[in-house]
Protein backbone atom coordinates (compact mmCIF):
# COMPACT_ATOMS: atom_id res chain seq x y z
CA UNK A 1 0.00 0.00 0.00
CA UNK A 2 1.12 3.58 -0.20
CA UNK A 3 2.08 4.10 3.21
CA UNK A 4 5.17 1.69 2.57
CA UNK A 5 6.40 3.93 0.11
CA UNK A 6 5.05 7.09 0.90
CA UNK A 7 7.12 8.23 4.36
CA UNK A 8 6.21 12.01 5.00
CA UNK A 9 3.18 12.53 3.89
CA UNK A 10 3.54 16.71 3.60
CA UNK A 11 6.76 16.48 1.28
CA UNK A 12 5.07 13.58 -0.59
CA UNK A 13 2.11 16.63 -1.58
CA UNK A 14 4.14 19.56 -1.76
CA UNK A 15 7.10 18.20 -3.97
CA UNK A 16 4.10 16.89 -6.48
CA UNK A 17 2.49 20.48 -6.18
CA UNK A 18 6.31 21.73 -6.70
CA UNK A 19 7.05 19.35 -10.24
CA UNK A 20 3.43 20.51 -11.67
CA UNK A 21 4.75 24.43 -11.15
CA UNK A 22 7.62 23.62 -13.46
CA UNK A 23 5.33 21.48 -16.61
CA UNK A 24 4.49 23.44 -19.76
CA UNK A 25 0.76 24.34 -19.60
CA UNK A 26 0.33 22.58 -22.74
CA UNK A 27 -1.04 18.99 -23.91
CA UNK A 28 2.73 17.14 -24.39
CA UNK A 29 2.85 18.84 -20.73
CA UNK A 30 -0.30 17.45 -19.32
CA UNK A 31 1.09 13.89 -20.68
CA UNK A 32 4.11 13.79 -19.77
CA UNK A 33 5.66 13.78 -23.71
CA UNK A 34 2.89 11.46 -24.83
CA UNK A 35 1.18 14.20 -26.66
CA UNK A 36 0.68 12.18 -29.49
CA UNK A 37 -1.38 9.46 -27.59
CA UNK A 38 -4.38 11.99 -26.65
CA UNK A 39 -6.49 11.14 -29.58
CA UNK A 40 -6.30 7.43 -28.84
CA UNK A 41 -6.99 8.02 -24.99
CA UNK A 42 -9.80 10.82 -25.67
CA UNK A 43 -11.51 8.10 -28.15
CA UNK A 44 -11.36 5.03 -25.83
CA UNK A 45 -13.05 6.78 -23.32
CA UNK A 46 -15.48 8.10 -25.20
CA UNK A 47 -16.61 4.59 -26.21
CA UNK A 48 -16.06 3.32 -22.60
CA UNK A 49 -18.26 6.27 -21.16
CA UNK A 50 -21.51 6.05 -24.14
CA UNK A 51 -22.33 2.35 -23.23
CA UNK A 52 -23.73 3.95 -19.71
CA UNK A 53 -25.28 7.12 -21.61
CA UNK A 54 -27.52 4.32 -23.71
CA UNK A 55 -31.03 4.84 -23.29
CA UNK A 56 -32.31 2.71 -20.44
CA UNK A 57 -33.69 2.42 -16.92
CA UNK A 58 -30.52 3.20 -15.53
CA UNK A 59 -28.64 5.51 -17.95
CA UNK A 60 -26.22 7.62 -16.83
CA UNK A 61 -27.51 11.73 -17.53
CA UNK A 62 -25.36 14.14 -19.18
CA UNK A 63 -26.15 17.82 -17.08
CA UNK A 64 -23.34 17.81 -15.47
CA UNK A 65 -20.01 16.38 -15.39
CA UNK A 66 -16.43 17.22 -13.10
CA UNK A 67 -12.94 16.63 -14.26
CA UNK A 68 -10.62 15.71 -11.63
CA UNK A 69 -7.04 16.97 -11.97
CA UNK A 70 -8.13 18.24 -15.51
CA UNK A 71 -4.81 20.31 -16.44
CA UNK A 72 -5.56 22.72 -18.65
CA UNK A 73 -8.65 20.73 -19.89
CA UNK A 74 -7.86 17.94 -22.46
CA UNK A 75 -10.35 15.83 -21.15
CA UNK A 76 -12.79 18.52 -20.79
CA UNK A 77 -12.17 20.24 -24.25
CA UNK A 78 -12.29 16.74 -26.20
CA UNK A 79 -14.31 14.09 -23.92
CA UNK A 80 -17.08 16.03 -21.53
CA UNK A 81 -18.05 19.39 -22.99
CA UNK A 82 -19.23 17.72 -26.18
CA UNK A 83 -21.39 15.49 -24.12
CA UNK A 84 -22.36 17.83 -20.66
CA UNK A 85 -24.32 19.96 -20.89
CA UNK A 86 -21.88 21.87 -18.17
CA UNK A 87 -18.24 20.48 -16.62
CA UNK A 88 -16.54 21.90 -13.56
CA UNK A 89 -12.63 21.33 -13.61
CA UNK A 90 -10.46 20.93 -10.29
CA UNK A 91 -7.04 21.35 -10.39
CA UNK A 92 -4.12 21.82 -7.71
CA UNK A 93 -2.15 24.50 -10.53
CA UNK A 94 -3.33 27.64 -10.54
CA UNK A 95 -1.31 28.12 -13.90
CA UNK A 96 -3.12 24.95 -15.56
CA UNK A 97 -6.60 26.45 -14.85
CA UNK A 98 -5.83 29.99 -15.90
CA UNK A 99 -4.17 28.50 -19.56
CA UNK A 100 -7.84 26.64 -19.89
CA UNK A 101 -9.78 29.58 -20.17
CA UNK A 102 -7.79 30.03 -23.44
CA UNK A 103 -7.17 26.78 -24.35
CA UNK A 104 -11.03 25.63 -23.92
CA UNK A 105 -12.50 28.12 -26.61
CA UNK A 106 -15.88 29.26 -26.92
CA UNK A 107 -16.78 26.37 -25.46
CA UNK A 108 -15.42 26.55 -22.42
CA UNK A 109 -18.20 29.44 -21.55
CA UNK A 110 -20.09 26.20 -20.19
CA UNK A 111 -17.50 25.46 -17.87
CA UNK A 112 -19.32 26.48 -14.74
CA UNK A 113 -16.36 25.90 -11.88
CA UNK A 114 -12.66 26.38 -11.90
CA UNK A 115 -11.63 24.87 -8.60
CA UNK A 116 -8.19 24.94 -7.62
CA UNK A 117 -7.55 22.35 -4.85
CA UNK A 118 -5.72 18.83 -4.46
CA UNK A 119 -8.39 16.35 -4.32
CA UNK A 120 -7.41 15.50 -1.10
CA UNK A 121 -8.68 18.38 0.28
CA UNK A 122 -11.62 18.68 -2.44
CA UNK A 123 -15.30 17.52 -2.10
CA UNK A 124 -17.79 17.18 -4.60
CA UNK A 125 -20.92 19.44 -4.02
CA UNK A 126 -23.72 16.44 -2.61
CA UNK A 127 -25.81 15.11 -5.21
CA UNK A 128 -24.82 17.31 -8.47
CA UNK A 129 -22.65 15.71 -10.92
CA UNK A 130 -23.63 12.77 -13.48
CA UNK A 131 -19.71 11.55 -14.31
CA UNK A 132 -16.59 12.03 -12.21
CA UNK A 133 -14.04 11.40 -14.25
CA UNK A 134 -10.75 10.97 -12.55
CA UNK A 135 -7.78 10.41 -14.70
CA UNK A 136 -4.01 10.66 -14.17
CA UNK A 137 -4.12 11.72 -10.91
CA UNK A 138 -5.24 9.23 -8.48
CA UNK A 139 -1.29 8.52 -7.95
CA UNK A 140 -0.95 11.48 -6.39
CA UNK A 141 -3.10 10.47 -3.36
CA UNK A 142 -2.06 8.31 -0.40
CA UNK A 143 -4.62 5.00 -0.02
CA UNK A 144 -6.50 7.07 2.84
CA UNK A 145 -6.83 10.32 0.97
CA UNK A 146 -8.27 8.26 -1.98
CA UNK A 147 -10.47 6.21 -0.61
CA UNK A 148 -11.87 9.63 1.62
CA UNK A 149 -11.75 11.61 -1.62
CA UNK A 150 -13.75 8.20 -3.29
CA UNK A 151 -16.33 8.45 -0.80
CA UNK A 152 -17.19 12.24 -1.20
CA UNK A 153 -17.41 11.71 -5.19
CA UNK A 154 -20.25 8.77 -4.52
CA UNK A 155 -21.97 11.51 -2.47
CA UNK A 156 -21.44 13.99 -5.20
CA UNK A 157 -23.35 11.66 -7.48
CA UNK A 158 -26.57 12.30 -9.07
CA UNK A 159 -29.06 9.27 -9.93
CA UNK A 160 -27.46 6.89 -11.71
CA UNK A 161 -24.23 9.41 -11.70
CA UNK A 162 -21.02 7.11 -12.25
CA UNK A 163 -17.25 7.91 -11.00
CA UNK A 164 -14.62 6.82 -13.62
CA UNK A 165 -10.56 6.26 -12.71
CA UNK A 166 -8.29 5.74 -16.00
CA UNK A 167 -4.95 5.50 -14.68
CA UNK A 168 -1.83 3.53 -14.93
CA UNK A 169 -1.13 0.47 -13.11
CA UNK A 170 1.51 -1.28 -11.54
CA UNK A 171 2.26 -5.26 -12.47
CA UNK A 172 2.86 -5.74 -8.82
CA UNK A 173 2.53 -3.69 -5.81
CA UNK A 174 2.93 -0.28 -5.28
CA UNK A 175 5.81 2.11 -7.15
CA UNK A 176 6.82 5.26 -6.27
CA UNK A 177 8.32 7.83 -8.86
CA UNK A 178 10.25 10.18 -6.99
CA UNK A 179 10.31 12.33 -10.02
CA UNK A 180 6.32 13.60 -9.96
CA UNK A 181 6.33 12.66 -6.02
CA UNK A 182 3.40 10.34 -7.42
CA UNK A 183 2.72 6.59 -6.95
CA UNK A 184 1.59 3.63 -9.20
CA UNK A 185 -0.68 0.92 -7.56
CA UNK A 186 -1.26 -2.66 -9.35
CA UNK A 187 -5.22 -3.81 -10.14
CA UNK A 188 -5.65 -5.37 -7.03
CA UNK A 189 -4.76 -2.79 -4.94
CA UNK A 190 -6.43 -0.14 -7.03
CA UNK A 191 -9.81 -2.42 -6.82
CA UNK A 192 -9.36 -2.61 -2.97
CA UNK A 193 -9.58 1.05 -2.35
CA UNK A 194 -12.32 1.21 -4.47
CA UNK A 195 -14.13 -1.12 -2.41
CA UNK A 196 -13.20 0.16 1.07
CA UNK A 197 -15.18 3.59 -0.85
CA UNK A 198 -18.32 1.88 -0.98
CA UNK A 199 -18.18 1.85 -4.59
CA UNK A 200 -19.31 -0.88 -6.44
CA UNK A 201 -17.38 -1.77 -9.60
CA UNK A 202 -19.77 -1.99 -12.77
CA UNK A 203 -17.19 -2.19 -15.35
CA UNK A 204 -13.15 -2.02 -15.71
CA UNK A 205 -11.57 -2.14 -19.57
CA UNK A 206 -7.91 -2.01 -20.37
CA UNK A 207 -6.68 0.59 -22.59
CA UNK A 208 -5.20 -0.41 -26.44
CA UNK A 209 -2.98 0.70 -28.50
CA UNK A 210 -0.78 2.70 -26.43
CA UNK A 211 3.45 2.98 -26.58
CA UNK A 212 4.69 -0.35 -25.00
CA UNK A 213 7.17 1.46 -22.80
CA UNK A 214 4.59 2.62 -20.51
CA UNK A 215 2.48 1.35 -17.63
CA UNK A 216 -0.88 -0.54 -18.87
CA UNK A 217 -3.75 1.85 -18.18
CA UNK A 218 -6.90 0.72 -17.09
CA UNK A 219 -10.48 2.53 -16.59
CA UNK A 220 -12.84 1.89 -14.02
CA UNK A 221 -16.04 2.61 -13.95
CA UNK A 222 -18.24 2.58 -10.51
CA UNK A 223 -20.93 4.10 -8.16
């Protein structure tokens, strides 16, 4: 778990707030030099989030969706303002959020929230948001602070409102990167935490086609 590898828990948050300071507010930024992989991500997930916007008894609405460490709004721009009818983005740099404004377009007029927090000290207003989508970020929460933060998105849920992770994963165990001051947590553990949230797991999908240098990336999707 993450408090083997994680020992001060202050320096573990401020040297990740410290390394996001320093990244270019741009798209190759946001993915660490993997620019060229966001139209592959953006379009998985897009398929992985319509099978729960299908008309149904339980579909999944699209009012209102919040992007969880969103950067400057990739995921925002390409995946939930086409969809949402209005997104709120939280982010823990200020600089990220301000470059969104620009970066969003027109568009980004139905952005109704620019929150800038770490999720571990973020909640969800109660019962307002359809999707929280949660991507490339959950690393930089210790097991407690994510399973907390986990809890107070399932409150933030609407009716049939989902919560979605797409992260990497480890093959065993827990890594730390000292680099990013962020850690990497295998299926099991990931699936754990999730659990220990109350959430219950309704579908999990492994992403394709990405570089085979990096960590497999998996998407979760729960409430």
């Amino acid at each position: 778990m993450s408090s083997e590898v994680v020992e001060n828990e202050f320096e573990f948050y401020s040297k990740a707030e410290k390394y996001w300071k320093d990244v270019p507010a741009t798209v190759d930024g946001m993915l660490g030099g993997y620019g060229h992989i966001s139209s592959i991500d953006i379009n998985s997930s897009r398929k992985f989030l319509q099978r729960f916007l299908r008309d149904g008894p339980n579909r999944t609405g699209t009012t209102r969706a919040l992007d969880c460490g969103a950067g400057i709004g990739r995921i925002t721009k390409r995946l939930l303002l086409p969809i949402f009818k209005t997104v709120d983005m939280v982010d823990v740099t200020e600089d990220f959020l301000t470059k969104a404004k620009s970066y969003l377009g027109e568009e980004g007029r139905r952005v109704r929230n620019y929150f800038c927090c770490g999720l571990q000290d973020f909640s969800p207003e109660p019962n307002s948001y359809d999707v929280i989508w949660i991507q490339w970020v959950i690393g930089h929460l210790t097991d407690n602070h994510l399973s907390d933060f986990l809890k107070r998105c399932r409150a933030g849920l609407r009716p049939n409102g989902i919560v979605v992770i797409k992260d990497n994963m480890a093959q065993e165990g827990v890594i730390m990167d000292d680099v990013d001051s962020s850690v990497c947590r295998d299926l099991d553990v990931v699936r754990k935490i999730i659990r220990r949230a109350g959430l219950h797991l309704l579908a999990e999908e492994r992403q394709e086609n990405f570089p085979d240098e990096i960590y497999h990336v998996y998407t979760f999707a729960m409430r």
